[in-house]
N, C-alpha and C. Protein backbone atom coordinates (compact mmCIF):
# COMPACT_ATOMS: atom_id res chain seq x y z
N UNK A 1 -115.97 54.99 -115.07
CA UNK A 1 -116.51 53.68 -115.37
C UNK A 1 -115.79 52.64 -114.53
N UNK A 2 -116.41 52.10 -113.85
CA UNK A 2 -115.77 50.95 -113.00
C UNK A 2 -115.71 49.25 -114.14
N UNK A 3 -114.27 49.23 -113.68
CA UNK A 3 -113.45 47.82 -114.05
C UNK A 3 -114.39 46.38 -113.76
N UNK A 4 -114.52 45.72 -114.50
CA UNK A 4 -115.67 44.02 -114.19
C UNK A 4 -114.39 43.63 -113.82
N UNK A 5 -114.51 42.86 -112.85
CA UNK A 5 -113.28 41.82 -111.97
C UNK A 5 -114.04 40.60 -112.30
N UNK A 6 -112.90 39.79 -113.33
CA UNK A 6 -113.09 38.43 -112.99
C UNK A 6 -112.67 37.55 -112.34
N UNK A 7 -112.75 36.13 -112.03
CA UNK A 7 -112.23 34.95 -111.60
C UNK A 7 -112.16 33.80 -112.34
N UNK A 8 -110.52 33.12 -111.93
CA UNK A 8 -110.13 32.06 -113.10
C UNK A 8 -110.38 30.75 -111.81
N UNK A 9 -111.42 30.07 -112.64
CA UNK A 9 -111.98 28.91 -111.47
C UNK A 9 -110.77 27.60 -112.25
N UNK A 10 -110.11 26.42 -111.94
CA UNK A 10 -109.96 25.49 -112.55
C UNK A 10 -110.06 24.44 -111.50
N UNK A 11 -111.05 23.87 -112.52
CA UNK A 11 -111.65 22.53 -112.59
C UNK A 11 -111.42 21.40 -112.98
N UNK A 12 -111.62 20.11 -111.55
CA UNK A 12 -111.27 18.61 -112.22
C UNK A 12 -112.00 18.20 -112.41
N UNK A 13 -112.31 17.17 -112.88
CA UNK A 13 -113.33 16.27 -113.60
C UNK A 13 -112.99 14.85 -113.32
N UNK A 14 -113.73 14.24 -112.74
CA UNK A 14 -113.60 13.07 -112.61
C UNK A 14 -114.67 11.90 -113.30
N UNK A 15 -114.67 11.35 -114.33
CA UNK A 15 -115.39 10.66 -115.36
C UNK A 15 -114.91 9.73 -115.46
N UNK A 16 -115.90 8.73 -115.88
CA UNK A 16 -115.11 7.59 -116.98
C UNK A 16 -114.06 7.60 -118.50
N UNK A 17 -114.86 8.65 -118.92
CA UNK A 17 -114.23 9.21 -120.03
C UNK A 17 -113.77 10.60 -119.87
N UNK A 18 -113.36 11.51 -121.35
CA UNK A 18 -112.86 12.29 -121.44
C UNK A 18 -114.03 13.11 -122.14
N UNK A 19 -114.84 14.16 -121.61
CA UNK A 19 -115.72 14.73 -123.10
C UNK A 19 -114.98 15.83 -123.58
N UNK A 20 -115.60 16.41 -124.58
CA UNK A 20 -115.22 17.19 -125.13
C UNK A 20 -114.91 18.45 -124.61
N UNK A 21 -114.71 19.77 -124.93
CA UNK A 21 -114.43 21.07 -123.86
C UNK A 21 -116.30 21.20 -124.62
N UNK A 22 -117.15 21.20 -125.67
CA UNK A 22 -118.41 21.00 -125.56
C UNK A 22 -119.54 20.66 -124.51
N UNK A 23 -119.30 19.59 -124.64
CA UNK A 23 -119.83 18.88 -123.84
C UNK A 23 -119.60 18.86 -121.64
N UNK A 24 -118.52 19.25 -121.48
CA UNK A 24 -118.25 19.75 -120.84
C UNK A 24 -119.27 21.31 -119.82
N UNK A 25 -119.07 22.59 -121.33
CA UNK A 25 -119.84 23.21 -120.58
C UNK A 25 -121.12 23.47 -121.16
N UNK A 26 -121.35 22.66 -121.80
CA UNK A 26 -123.08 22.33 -122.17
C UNK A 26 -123.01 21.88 -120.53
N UNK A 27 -122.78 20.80 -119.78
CA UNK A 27 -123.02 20.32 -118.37
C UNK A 27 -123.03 21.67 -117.48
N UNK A 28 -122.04 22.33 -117.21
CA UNK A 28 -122.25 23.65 -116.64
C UNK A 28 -123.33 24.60 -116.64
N UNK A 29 -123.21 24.82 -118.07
CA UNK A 29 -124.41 25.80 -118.47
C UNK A 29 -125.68 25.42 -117.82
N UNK A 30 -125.83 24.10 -118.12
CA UNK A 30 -127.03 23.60 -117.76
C UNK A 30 -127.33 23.52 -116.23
N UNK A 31 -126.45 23.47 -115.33
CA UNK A 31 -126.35 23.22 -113.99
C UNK A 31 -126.58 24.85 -113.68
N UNK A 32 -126.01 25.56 -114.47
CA UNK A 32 -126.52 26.97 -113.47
C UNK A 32 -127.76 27.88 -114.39
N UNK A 33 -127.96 26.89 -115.08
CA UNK A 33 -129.84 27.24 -115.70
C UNK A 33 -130.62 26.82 -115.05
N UNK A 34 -130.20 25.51 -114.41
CA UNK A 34 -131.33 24.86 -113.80
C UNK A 34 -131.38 25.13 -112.48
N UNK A 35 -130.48 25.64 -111.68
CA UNK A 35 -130.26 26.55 -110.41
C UNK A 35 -130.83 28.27 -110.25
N UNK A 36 -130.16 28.59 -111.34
CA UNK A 36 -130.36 30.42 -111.58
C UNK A 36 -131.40 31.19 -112.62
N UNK A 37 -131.67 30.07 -113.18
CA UNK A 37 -132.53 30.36 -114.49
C UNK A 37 -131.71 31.05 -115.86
N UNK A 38 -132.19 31.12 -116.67
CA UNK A 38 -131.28 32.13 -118.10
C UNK A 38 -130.65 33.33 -117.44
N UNK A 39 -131.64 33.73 -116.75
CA UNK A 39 -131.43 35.36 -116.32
C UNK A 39 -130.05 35.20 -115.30
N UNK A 40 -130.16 34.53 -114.54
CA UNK A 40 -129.07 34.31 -113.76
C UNK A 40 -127.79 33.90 -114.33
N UNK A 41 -128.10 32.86 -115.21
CA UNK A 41 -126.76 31.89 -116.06
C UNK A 41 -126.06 32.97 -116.93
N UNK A 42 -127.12 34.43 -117.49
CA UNK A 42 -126.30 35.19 -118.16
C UNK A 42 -125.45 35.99 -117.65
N UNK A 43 -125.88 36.45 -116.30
CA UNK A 43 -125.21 37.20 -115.31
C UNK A 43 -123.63 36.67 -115.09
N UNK A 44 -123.66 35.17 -114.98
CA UNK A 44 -122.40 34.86 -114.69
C UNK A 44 -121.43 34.91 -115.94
N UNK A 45 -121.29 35.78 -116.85
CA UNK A 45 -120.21 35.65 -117.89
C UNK A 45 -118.84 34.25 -117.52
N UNK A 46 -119.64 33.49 -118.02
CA UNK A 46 -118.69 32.30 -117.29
C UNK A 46 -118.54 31.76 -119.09
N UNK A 47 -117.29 31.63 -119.03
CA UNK A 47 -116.24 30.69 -120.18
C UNK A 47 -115.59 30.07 -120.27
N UNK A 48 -115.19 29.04 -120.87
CA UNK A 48 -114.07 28.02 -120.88
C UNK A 48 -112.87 29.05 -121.29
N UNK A 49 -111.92 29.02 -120.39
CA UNK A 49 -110.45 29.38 -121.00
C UNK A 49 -109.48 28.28 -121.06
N UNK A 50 -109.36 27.00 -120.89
CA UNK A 50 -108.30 26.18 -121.14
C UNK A 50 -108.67 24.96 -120.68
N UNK A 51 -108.17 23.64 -121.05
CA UNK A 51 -108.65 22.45 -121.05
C UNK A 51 -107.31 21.33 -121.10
N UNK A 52 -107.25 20.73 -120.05
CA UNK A 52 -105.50 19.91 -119.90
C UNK A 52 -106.38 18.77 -120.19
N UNK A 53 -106.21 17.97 -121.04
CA UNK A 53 -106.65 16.80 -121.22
C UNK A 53 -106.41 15.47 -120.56
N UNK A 54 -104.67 15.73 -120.54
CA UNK A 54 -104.05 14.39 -119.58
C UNK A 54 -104.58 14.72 -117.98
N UNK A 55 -105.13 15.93 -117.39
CA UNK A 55 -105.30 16.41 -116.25
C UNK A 55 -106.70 16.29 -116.08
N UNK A 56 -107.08 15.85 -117.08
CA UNK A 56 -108.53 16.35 -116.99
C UNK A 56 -109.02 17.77 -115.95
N UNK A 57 -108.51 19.03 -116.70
CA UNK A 57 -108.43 19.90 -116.00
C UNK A 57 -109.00 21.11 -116.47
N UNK A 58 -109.65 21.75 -116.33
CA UNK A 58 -111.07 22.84 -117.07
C UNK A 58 -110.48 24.22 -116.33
N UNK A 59 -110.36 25.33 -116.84
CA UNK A 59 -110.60 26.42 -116.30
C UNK A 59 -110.90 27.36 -117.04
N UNK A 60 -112.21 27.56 -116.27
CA UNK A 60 -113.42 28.93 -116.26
C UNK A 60 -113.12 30.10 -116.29
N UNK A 61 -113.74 31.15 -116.78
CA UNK A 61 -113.85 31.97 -116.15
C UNK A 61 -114.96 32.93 -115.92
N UNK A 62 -115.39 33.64 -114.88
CA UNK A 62 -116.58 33.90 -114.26
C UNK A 62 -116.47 35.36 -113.87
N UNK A 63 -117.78 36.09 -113.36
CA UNK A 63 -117.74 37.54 -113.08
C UNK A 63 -117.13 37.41 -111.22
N UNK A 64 -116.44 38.25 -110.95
CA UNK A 64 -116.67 37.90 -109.21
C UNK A 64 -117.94 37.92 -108.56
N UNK A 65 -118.74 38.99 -109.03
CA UNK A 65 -120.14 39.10 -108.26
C UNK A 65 -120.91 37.48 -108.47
N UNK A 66 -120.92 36.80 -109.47
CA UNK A 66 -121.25 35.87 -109.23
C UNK A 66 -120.71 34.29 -109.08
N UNK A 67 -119.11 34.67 -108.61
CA UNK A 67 -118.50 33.48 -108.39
C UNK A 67 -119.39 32.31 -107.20
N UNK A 68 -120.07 32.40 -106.18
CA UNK A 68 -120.12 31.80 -105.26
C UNK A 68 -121.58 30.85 -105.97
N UNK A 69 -122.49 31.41 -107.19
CA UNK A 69 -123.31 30.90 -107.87
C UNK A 69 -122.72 29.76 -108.77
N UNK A 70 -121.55 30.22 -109.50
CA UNK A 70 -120.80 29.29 -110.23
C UNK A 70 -120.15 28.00 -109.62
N UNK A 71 -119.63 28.17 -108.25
CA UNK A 71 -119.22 27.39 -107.31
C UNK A 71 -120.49 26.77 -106.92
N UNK A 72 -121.61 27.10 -107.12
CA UNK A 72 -122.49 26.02 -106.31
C UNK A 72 -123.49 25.40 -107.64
N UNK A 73 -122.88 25.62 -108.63
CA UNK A 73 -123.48 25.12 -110.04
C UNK A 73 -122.82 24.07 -109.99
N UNK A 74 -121.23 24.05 -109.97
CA UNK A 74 -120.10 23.42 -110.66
C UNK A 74 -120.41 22.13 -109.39
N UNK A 75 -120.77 22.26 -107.99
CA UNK A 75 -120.83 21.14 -107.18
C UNK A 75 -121.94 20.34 -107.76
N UNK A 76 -123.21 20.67 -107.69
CA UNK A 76 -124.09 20.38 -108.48
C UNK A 76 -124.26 19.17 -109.69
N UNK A 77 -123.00 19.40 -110.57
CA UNK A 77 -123.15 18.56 -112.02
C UNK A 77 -123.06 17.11 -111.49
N UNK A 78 -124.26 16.15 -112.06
CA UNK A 78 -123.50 14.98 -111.61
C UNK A 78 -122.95 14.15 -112.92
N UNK A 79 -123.89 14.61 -114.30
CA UNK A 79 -123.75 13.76 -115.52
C UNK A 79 -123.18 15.01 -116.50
N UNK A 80 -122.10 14.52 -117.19
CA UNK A 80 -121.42 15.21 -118.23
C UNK A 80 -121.20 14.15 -119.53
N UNK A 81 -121.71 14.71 -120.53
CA UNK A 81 -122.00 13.92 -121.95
C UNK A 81 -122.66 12.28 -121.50
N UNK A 82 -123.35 12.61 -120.78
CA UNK A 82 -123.81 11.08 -120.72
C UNK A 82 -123.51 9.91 -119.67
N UNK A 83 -122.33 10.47 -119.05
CA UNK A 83 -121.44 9.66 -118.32
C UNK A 83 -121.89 10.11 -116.52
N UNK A 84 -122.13 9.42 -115.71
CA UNK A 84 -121.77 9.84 -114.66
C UNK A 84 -120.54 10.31 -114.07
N UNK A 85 -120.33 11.97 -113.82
CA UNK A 85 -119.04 12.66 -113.20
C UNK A 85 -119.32 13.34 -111.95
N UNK A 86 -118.67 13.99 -111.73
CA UNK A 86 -118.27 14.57 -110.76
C UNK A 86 -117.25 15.96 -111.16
N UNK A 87 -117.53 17.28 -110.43
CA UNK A 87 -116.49 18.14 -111.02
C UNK A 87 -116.31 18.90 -109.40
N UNK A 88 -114.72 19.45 -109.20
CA UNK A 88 -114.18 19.72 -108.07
C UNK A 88 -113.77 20.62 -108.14
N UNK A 89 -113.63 22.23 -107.58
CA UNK A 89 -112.58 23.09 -107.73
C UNK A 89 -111.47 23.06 -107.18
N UNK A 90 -110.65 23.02 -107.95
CA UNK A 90 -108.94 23.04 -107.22
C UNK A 90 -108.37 23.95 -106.72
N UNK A 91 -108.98 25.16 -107.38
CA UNK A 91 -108.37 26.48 -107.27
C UNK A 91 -109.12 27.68 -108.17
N UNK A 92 -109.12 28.99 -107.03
CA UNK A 92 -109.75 30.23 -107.86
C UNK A 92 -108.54 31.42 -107.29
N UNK A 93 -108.58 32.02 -108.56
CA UNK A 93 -107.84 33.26 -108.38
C UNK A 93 -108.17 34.30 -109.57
N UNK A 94 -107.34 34.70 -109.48
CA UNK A 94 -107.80 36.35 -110.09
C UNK A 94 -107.16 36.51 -111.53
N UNK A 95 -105.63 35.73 -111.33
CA UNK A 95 -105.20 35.73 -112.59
C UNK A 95 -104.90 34.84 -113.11
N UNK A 96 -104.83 34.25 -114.38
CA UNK A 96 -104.01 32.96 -115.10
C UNK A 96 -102.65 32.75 -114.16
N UNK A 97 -101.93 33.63 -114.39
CA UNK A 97 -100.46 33.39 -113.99
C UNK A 97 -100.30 32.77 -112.26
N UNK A 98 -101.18 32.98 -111.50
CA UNK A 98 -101.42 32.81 -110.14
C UNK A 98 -102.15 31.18 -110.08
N UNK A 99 -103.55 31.51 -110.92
CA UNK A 99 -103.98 30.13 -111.19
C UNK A 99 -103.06 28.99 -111.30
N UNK A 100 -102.65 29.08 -112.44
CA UNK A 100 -101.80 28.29 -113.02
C UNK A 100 -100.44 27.65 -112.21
N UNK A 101 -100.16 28.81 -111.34
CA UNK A 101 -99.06 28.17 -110.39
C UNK A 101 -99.47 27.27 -109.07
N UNK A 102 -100.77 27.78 -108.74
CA UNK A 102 -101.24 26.85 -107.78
C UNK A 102 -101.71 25.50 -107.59
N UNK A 103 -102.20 25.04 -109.28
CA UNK A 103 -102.36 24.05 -109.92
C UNK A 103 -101.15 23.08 -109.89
């Protein structure tokens, strides 16, 4: 049985405000529904794993086979809870511990 390889995407956010980790990837979700369709959006096993608030700082995580879909979702978002944003990747890697240091 072959191993699923994921990727830990983290994400800035640049808003007026702060939304929720909700609201947040309700915006995602929606950006790679409206790009990939359901069928596609399910493919990407994509999840919130952690949320820096003072950083406004998000990180994902996603299948590899469909990282480069998630990356072109995440450019995509322009409105999150209402607000006009913007979201940037800072950094992708393979593990938390790697992530996290590059951040």
């Amino acid at each position: 049985m072959k191993r699923v390889k994921r990727r830990y995407l983290a994400l800035q956010l640049d808003s007026a405000g702060v939304p929720s980790e909700r609201e947040f990837m309700d915006a995602i979700w929606g950006s790679v529904t409206r790009l990939y369709g359901e069928v596609g959006a399910s493919l990407t096993g994509l999840s919130l794993i952690n949320f820096d608030a003072e950083r406004g700082v998000y990180v994902v995580k996603c299948l590899l086979v469909s990282l480069s879909q998630v990356r072109s979702s995440v450019a995509s978002v322009t409105v999150v809870a209402g607000a006009a944003a913007s979201v940037h990747v800072l950094a992708v890697s393979g593990t938390l511990k790697a992530l996290f240091s590059n951040i």
